[in-house]
C-alpha atoms as a PDB file:
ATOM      1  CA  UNK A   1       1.285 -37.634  37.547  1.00  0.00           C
ATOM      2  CA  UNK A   2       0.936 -35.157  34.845  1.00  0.00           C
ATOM      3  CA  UNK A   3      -1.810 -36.671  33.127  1.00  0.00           C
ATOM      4  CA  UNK A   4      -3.646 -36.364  36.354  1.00  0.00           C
ATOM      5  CA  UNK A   5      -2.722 -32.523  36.522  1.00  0.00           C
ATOM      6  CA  UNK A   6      -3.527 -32.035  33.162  1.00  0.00           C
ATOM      7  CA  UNK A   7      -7.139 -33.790  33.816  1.00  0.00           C
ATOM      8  CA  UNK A   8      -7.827 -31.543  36.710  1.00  0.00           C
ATOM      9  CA  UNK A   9      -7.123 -28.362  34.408  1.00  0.00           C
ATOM     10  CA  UNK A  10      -9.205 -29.831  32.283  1.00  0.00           C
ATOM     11  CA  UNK A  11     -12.255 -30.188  35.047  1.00  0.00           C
ATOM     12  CA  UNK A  12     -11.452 -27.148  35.759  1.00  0.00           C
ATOM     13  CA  UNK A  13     -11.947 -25.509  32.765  1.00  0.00           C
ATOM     14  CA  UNK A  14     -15.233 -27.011  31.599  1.00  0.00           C
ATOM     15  CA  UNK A  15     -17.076 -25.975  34.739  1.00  0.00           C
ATOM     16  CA  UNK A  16     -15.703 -22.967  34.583  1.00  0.00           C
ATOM     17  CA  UNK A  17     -17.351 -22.780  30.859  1.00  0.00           C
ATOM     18  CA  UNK A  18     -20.316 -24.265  32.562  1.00  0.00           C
ATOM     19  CA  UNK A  19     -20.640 -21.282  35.048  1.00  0.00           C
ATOM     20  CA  UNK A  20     -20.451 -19.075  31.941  1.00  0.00           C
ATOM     21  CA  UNK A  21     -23.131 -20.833  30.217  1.00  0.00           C
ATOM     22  CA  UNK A  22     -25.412 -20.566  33.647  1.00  0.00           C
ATOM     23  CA  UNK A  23     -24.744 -17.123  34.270  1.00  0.00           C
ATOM     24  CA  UNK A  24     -25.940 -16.585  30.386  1.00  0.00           C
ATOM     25  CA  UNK A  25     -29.072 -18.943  30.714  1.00  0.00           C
ATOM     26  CA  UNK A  26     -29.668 -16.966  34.217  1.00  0.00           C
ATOM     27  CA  UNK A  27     -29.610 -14.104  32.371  1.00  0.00           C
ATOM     28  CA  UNK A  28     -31.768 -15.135  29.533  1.00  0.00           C
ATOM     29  CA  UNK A  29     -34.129 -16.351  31.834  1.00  0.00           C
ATOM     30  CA  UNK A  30     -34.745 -12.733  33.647  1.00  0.00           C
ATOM     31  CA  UNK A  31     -34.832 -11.340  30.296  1.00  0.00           C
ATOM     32  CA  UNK A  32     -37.467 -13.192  29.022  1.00  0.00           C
ATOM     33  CA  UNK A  33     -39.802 -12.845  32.609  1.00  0.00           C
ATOM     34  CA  UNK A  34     -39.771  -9.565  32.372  1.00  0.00           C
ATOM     35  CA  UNK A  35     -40.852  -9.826  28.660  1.00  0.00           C
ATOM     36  CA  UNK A  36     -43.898 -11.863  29.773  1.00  0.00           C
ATOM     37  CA  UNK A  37     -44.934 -10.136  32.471  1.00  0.00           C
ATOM     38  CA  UNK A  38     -45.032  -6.910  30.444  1.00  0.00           C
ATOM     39  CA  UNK A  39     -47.287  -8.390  28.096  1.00  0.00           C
ATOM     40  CA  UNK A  40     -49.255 -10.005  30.468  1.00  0.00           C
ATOM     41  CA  UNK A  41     -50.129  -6.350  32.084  1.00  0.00           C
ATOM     42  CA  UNK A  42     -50.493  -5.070  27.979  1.00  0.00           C
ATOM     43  CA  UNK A  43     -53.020  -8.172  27.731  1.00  0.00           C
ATOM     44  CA  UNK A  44     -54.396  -7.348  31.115  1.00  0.00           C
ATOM     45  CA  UNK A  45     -55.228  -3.601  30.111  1.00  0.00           C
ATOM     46  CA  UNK A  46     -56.269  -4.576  26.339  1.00  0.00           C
ATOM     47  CA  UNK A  47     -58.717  -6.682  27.707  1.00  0.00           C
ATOM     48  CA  UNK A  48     -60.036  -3.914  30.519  1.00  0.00           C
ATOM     49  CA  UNK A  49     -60.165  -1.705  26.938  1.00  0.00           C
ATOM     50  CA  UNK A  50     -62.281  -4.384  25.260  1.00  0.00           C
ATOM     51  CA  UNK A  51     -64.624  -4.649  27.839  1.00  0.00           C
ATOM     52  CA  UNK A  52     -65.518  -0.954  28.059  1.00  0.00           C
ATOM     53  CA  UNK A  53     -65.803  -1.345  23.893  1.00  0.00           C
ATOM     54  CA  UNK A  54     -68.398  -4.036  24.623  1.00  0.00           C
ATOM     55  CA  UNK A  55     -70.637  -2.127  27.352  1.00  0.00           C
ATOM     56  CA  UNK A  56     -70.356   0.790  25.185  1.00  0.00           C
ATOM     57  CA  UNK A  57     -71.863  -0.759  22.032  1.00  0.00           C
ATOM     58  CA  UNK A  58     -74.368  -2.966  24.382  1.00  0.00           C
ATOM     59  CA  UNK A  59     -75.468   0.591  25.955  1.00  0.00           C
ATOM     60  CA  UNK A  60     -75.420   1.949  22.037  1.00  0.00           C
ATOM     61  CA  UNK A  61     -77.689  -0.954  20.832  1.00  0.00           C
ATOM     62  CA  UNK A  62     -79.870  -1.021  24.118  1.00  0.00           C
ATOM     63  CA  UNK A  63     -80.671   2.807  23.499  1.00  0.00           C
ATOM     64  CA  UNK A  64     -81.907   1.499  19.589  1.00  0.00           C
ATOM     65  CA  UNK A  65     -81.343   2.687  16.459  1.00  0.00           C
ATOM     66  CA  UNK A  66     -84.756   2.725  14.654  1.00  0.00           C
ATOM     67  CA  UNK A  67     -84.337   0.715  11.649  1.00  0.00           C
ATOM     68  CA  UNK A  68     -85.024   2.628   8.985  1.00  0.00           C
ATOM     69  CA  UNK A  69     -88.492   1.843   7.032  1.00  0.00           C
ATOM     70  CA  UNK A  70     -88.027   2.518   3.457  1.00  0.00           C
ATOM     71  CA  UNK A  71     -92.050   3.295   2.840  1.00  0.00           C
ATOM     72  CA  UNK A  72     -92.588   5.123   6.929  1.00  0.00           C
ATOM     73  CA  UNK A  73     -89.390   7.643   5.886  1.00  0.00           C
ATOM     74  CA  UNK A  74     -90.246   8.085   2.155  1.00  0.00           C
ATOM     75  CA  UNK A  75     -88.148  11.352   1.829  1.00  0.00           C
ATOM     76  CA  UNK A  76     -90.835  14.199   1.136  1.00  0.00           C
ATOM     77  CA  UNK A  77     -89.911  14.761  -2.520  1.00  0.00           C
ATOM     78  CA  UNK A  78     -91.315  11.711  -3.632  1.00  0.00           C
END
């Protein structure tokens, strides 16, 4: 009978360490969701950033830069 007792115990105590190591895996899990969804809003809003970059230099390069003619803009001292 005591070997029976003592196996019991023993159940016992490994799913009690198995509700530990849940509850830290649980945890773990939360941890790293909230990780991820932060950077998915920082990726979200670099993104957004890069796309007013791009319409800004499209708009920059639209409105033309005249190249520059080396023998139309001779400086005057030459």
């Amino acid at each position: 009978m005591t070997n029976v007792a003592f196996d019991t115990a023993d159940l016992a105590n490994h799913l009690i360490d198995l509700q530990i190591k849940l509850a830290y895996l649980e945890n773990t899990v939360d941890t790293l969701n909230d990780v991820i969804a932060k950077q998915d809003r920082e990726l979200k809003d670099l993104q957004d950033q890069l796309k007013l970059i791009y319409k800004f230099l499209e708009k920059e390069h639209d409105e033309g830069i005249a190249p520059f003619d080396l023998l139309a803009d001779k400086p005057p001292h030459y």
